[in-house]
Protein backbone atom coordinates (compact mmCIF):
# COMPACT_ATOMS: atom_id res chain seq x y z
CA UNK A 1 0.00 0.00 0.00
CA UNK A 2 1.40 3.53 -0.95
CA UNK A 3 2.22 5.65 1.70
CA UNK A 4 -0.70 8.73 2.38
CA UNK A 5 0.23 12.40 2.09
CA UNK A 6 -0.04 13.91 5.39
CA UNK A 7 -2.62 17.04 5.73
CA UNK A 8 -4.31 15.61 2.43
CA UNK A 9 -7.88 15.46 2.85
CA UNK A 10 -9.40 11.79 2.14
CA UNK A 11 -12.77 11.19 0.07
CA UNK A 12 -15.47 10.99 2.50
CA UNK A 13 -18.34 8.86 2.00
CA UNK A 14 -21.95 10.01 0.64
CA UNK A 15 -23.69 11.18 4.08
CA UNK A 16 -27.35 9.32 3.67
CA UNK A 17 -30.43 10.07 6.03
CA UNK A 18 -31.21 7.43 7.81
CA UNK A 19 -34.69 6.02 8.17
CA UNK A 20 -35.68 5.88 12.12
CA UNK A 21 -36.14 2.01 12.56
CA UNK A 22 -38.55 2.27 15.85
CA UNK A 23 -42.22 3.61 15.71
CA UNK A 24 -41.16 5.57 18.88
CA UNK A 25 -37.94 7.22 17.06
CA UNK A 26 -39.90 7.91 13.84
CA UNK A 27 -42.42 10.37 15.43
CA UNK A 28 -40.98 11.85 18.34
CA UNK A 29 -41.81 15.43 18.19
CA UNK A 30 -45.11 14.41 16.33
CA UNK A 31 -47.31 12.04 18.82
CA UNK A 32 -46.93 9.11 21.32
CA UNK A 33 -46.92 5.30 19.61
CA UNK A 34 -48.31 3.03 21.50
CA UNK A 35 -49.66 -0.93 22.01
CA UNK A 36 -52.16 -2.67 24.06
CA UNK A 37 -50.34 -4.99 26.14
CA UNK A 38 -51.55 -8.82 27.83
CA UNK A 39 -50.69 -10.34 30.89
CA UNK A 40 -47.93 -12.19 29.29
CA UNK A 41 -45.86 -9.18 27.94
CA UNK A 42 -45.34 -7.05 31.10
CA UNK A 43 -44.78 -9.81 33.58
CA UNK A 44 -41.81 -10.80 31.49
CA UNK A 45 -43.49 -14.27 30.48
CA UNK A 46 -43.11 -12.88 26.91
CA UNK A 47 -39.90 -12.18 27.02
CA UNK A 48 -39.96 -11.34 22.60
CA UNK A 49 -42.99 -9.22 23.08
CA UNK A 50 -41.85 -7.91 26.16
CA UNK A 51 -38.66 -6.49 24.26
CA UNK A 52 -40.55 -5.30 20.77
CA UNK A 53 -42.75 -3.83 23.51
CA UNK A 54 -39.73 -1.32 25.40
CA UNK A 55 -37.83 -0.93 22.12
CA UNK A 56 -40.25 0.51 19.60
CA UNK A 57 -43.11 1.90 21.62
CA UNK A 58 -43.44 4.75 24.22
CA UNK A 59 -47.02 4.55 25.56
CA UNK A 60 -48.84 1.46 27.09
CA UNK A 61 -52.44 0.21 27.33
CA UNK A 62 -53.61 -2.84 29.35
CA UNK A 63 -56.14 -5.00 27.30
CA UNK A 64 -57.96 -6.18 30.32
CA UNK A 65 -55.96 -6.13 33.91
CA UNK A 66 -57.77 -3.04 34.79
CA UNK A 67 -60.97 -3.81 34.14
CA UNK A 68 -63.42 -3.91 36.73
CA UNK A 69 -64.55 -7.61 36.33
CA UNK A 70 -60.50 -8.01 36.66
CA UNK A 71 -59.28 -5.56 39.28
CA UNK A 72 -62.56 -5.85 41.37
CA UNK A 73 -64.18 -9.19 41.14
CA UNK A 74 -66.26 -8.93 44.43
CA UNK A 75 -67.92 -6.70 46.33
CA UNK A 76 -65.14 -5.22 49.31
CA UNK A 77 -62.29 -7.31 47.17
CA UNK A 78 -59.98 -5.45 45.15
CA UNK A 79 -57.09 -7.50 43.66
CA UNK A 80 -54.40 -4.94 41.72
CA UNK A 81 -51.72 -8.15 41.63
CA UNK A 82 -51.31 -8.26 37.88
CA UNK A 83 -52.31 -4.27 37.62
CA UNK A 84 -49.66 -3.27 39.53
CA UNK A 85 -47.06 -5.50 37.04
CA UNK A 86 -48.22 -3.64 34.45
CA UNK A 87 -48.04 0.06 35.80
CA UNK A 88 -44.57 -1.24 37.07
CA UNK A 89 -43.49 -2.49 33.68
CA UNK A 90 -44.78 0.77 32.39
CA UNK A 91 -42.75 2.85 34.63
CA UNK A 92 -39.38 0.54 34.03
CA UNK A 93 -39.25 1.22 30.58
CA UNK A 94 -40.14 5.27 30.93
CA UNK A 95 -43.46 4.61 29.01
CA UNK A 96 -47.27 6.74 29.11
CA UNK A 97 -49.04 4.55 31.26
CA UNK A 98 -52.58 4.50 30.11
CA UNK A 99 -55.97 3.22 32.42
CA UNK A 100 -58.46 1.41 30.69
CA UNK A 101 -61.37 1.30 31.22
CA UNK A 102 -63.10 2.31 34.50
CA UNK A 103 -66.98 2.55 32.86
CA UNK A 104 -68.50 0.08 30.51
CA UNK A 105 -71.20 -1.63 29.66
CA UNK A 106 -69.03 -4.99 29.21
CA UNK A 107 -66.38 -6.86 31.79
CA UNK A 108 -68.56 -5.68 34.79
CA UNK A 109 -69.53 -8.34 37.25
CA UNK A 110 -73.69 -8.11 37.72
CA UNK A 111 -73.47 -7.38 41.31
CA UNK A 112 -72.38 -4.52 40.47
CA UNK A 113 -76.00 -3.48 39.29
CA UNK A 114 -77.84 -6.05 41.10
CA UNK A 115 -79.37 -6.51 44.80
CA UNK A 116 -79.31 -9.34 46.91
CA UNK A 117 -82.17 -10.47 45.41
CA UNK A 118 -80.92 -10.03 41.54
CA UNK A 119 -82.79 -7.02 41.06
CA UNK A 120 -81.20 -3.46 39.51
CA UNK A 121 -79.95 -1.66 42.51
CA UNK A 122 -81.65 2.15 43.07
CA UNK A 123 -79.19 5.27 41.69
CA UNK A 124 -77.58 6.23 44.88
CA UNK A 125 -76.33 2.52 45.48
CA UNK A 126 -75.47 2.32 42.22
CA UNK A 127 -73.52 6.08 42.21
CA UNK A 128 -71.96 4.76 45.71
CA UNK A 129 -70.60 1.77 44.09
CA UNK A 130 -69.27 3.22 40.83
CA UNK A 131 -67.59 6.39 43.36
CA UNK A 132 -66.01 3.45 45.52
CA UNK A 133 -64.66 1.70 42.57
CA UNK A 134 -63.07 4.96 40.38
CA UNK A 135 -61.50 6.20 43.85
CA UNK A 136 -59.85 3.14 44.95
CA UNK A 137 -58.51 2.15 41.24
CA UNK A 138 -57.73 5.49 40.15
CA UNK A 139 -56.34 6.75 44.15
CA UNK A 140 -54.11 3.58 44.21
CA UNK A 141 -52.29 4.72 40.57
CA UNK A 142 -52.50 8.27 41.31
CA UNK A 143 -49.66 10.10 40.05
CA UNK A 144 -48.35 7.03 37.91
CA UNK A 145 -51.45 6.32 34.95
CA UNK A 146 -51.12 9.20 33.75
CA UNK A 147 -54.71 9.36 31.42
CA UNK A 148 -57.62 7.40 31.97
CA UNK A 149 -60.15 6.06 29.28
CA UNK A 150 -62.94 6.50 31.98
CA UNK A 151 -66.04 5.68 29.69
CA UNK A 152 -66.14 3.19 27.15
CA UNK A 153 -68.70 2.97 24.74
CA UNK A 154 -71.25 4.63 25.61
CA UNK A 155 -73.07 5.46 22.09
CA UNK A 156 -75.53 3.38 19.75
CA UNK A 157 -74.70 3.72 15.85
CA UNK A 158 -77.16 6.45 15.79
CA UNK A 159 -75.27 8.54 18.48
CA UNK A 160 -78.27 8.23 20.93
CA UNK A 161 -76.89 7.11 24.58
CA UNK A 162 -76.73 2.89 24.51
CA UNK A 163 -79.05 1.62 27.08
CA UNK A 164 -77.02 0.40 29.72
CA UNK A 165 -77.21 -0.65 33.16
CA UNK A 166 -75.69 2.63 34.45
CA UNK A 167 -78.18 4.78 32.20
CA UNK A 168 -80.92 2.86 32.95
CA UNK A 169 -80.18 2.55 36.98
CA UNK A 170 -78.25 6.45 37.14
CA UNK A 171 -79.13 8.52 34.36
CA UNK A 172 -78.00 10.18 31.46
CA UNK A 173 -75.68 11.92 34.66
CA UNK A 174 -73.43 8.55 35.10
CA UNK A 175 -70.81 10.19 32.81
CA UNK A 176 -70.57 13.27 33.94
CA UNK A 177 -70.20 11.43 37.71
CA UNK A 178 -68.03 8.72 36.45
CA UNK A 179 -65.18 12.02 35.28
CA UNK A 180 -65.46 14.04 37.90
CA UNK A 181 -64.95 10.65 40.60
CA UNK A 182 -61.98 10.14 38.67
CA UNK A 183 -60.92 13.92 38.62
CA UNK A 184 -61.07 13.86 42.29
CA UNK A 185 -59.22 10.89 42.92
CA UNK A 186 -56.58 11.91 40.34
CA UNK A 187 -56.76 16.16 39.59
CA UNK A 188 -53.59 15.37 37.62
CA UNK A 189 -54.52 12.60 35.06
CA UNK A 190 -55.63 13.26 31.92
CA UNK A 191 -59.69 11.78 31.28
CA UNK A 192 -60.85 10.74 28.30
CA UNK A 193 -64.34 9.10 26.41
CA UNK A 194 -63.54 6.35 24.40
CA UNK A 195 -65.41 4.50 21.28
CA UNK A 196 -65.35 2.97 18.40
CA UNK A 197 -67.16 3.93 14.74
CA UNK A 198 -67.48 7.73 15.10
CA UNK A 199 -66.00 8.51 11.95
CA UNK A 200 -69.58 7.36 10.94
CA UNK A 201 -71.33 10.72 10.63
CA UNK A 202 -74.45 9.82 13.31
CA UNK A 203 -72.40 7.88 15.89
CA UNK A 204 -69.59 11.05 15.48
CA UNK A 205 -72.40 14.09 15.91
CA UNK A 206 -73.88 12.03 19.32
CA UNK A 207 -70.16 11.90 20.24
CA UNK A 208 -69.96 15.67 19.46
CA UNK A 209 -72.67 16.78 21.40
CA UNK A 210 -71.91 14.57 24.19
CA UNK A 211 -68.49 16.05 24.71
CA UNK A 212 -70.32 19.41 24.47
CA UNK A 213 -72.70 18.98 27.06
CA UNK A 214 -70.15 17.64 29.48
CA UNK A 215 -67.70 21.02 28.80
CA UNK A 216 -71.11 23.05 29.47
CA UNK A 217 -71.16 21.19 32.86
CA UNK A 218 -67.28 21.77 33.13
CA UNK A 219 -67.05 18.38 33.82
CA UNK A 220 -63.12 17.41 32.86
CA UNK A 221 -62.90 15.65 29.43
CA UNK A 222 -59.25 16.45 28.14
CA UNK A 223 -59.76 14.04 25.42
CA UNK A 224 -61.53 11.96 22.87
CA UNK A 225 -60.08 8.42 21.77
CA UNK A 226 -60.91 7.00 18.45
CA UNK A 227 -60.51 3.19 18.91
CA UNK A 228 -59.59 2.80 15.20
CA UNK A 229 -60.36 -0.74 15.21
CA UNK A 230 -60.56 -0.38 10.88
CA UNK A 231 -60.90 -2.48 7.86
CA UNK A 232 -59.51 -2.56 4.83
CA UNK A 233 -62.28 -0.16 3.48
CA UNK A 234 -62.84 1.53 6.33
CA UNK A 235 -62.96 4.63 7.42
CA UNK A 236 -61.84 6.58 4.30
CA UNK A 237 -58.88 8.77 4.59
CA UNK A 238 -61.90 11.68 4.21
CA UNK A 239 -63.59 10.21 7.34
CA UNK A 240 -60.35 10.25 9.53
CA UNK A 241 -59.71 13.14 8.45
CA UNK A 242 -63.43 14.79 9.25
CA UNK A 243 -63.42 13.14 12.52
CA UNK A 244 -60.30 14.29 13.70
CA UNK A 245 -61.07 17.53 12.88
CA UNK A 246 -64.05 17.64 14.62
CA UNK A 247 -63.30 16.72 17.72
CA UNK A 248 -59.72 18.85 17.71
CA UNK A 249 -62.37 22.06 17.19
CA UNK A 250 -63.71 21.39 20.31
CA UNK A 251 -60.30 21.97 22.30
CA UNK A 252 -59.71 18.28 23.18
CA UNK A 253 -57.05 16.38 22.30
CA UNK A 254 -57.45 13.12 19.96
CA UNK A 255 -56.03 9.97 20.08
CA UNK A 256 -56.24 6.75 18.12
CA UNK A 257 -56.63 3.95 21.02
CA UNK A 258 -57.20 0.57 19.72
CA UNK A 259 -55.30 0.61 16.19
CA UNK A 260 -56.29 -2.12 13.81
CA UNK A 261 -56.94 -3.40 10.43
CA UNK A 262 -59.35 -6.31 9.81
CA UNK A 263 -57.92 -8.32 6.52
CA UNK A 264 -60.41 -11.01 6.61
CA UNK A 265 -64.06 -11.20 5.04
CA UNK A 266 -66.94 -10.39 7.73
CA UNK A 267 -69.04 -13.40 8.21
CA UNK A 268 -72.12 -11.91 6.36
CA UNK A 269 -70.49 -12.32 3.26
CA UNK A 270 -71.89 -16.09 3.52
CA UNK A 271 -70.26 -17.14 0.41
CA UNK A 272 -66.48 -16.07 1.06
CA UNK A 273 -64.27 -18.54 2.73
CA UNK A 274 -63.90 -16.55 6.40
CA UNK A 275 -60.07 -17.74 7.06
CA UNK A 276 -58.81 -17.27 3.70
CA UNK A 277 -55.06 -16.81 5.07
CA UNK A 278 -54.49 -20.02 7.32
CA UNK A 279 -50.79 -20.51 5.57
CA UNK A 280 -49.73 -16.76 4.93
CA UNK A 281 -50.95 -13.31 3.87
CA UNK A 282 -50.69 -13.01 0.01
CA UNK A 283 -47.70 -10.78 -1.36
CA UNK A 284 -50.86 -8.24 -2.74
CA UNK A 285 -52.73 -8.70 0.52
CA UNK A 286 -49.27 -7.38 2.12
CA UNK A 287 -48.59 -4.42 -0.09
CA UNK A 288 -52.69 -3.61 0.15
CA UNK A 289 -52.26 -3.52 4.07
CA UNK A 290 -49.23 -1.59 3.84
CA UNK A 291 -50.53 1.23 1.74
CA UNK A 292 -53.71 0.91 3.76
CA UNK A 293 -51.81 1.97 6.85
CA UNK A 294 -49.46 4.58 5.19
CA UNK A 295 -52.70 6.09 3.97
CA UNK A 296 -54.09 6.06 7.45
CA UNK A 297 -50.91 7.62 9.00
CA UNK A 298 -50.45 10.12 6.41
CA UNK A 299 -53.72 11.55 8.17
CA UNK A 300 -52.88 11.29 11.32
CA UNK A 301 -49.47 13.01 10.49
CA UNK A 302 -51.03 16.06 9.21
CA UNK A 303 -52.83 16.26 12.29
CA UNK A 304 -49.92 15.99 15.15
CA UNK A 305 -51.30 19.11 16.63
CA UNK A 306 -54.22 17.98 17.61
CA UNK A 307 -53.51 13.68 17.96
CA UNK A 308 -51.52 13.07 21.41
CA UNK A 309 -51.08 9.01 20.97
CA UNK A 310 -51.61 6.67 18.38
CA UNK A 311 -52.18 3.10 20.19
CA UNK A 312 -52.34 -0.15 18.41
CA UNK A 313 -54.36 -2.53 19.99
CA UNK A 314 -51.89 -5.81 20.53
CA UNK A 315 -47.75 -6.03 19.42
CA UNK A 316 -48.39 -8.61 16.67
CA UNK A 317 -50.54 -10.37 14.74
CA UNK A 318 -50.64 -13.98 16.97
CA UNK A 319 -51.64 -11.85 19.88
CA UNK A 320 -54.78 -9.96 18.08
CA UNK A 321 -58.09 -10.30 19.17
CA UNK A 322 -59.25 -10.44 15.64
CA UNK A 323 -57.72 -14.00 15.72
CA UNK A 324 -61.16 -15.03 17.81
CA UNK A 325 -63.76 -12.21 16.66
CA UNK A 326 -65.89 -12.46 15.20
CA UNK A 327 -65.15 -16.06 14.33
CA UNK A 328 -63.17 -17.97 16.85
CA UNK A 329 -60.25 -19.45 15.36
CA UNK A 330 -59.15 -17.36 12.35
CA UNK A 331 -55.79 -16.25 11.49
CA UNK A 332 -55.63 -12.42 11.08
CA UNK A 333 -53.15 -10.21 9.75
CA UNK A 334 -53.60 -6.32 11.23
CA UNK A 335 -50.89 -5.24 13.31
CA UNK A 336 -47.06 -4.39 12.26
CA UNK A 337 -45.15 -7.48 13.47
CA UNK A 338 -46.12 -10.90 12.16
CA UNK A 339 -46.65 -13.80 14.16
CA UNK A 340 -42.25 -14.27 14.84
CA UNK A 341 -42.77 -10.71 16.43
CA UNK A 342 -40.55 -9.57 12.87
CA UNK A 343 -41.64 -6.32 11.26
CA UNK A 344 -43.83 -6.44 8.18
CA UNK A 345 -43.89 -4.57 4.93
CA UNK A 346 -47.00 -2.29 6.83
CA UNK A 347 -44.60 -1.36 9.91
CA UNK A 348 -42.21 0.09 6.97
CA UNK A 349 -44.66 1.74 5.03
CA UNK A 350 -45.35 3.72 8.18
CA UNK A 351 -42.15 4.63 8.80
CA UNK A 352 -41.84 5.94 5.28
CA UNK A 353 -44.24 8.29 6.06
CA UNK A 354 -42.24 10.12 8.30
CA UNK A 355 -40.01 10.92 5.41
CA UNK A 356 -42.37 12.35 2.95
């Protein structure tokens, strides 16, 4: 090799931007990216999902450990065991510890709205009860969730309030009780109303006004999720777009809670084969989901003002609850990681739309 000329300068290499290769590195500065996590992945069972978890996300949702048919199974008994590994698992890793969900219709034991004799309890018992729950689940986190989904689903398709045991036995009221319990057990946390389908137009004006009427009352709503559970076909880019819109124009903030995309046929199409994917999603299927998703993010990008998290409901596809609904025993495709926890053509597509 020939000797090199002191004090010459030496070629230096094309400098290339480099692609962030973690969710949580790709848009800092924008919004939080987060995943709904299962018993398995923050007690450390799941040690692979426990890892994708810490190194690509930076908020955290429990699927079920906080719900009240989980955290509160009896009347008096209170058991925060596996609650308190996630919040801890939450706080190892530096992450947005979300609460779900402390209101809904669904995963509530009946004694909650029952008597000793089966029958629907009177409003103050029932008000007692739901204060006594929100205080103890939300006092015990205090300070460490830091924003609550505190009611779920609370709207019929046509935006009219769903009949429900706490409607029926409360009043139209129960919300507007339900956020200001949790306000007083926690002044700090953020509270939010959570559903699913409001970027239909009917379901979205109920939501509208509901969040209205609550501000008139001052009652604390700092935010609005959209669960984003989504198919292939739906919502439009249009209706994402509309709905964020909407609800950002009311000064909350938005956030997309329960991120998914359906791949499979529903089961009224009686005539398609419902688990058309057992050995693989199709190369097309793959590039349709990925554009599907870049389309979805390029939305939510041109919204980071007004969207705080983006939350995908499950790490990867084998842990999906779209593998059992709403036909047990499918094999879906709607997350980012496959089934080997290994990043698909989707999880790059949305990365690429950072760089646009």
């Amino acid at each position: 090799m020939g000797a090199v000329a002191i004090g010459c300068a030496q070629p230096q290499p094309p400098q290339v931007a480099l692609t962030p290769r973690t969710l949580r590195a790709a848009f800092e500065g924008r919004f939080l990216v987060g995943a709904a996590l299962n018993a398995a992945q923050f007690s450390g069972r799941d040690t692979l999902g426990a890892a994708l978890v810490s190194a690509q996300f930076n908020a955290i949702t429990p699927e079920n450990v906080l719900k009240w048919t989980s955290v509160h199974p009896r009347p008096g008994v209170y058991d925060f065991t596996v609650a308190d590994q996630y919040v801890a698992f939450g706080e190892r890793y530096g992450m947005f510890i979300v609460g779900h969900t402390l209101v809904w219709h669904q995963q509530t034991p009946s004694w909650v709205f029952q008597d000793a004799n089966g029958q629907p309890v009177t409003r103050d018992t029932l008000l007692a009860r739901l204060r006594d729950h929100i205080q103890t689940v939300v006092g015990r986190f205090r300070g460490r969730i830091r924003g609550w989904d505190v009611v779920n689903e609370a709207l019929n398709e046509d935006g009219t309030l769903r009949p429900t045991p706490w409607l029926t036995s409360i009043g139209e009221d129960y919300l507007a009780k339900a956020f200001r319990f949790a306000h007083e057990a926690d002044p700090d946390a953020e509270l939010y109303y959570n559903d699913y389908g409001l970027e239909n137009a009917p379901k979205r004006r109920g939501a509208l006004e509901l969040v209205l009427r609550l501000q008139a009352q001052g009652v604390p709503v700092a935010g609005v999720g959209l669960q984003g559970h989504n198919r292939m076909d739906w919502p439009t880019p249009a209706q994402q777009d509309t709905t964020i819109a909407a609800f950002a124009a009311l000064g909350v903030r938005v956030m997309i809670t329960e991120l998914d995309i359906d791949v499979l046929p529903r089961p009224r199409e009686s005539a398609a084969d419902l688990n058309p994917y057992r050995g693989g999603l199709p190369d097309s299927v793959q590039r349709a989901l990925a554009q599907r998703y870049a389309d979805l993010f390029t939305v939510y990008l041109r919204h980071a003002g007004d969207i705080s998290r983006v939350t995908f409901w499950g790490v990867a596809d084998g842990d999906s609850w779209l593998n059992n609904w709403p036909v047990p025993g499918r094999t879906n495709y709607p997350l980012l990681f496959d089934r080997q926890r290994r990043p698909k053509p989707a999880f790059d597509a949305v990365i690429g739309v950072t760089r646009r």
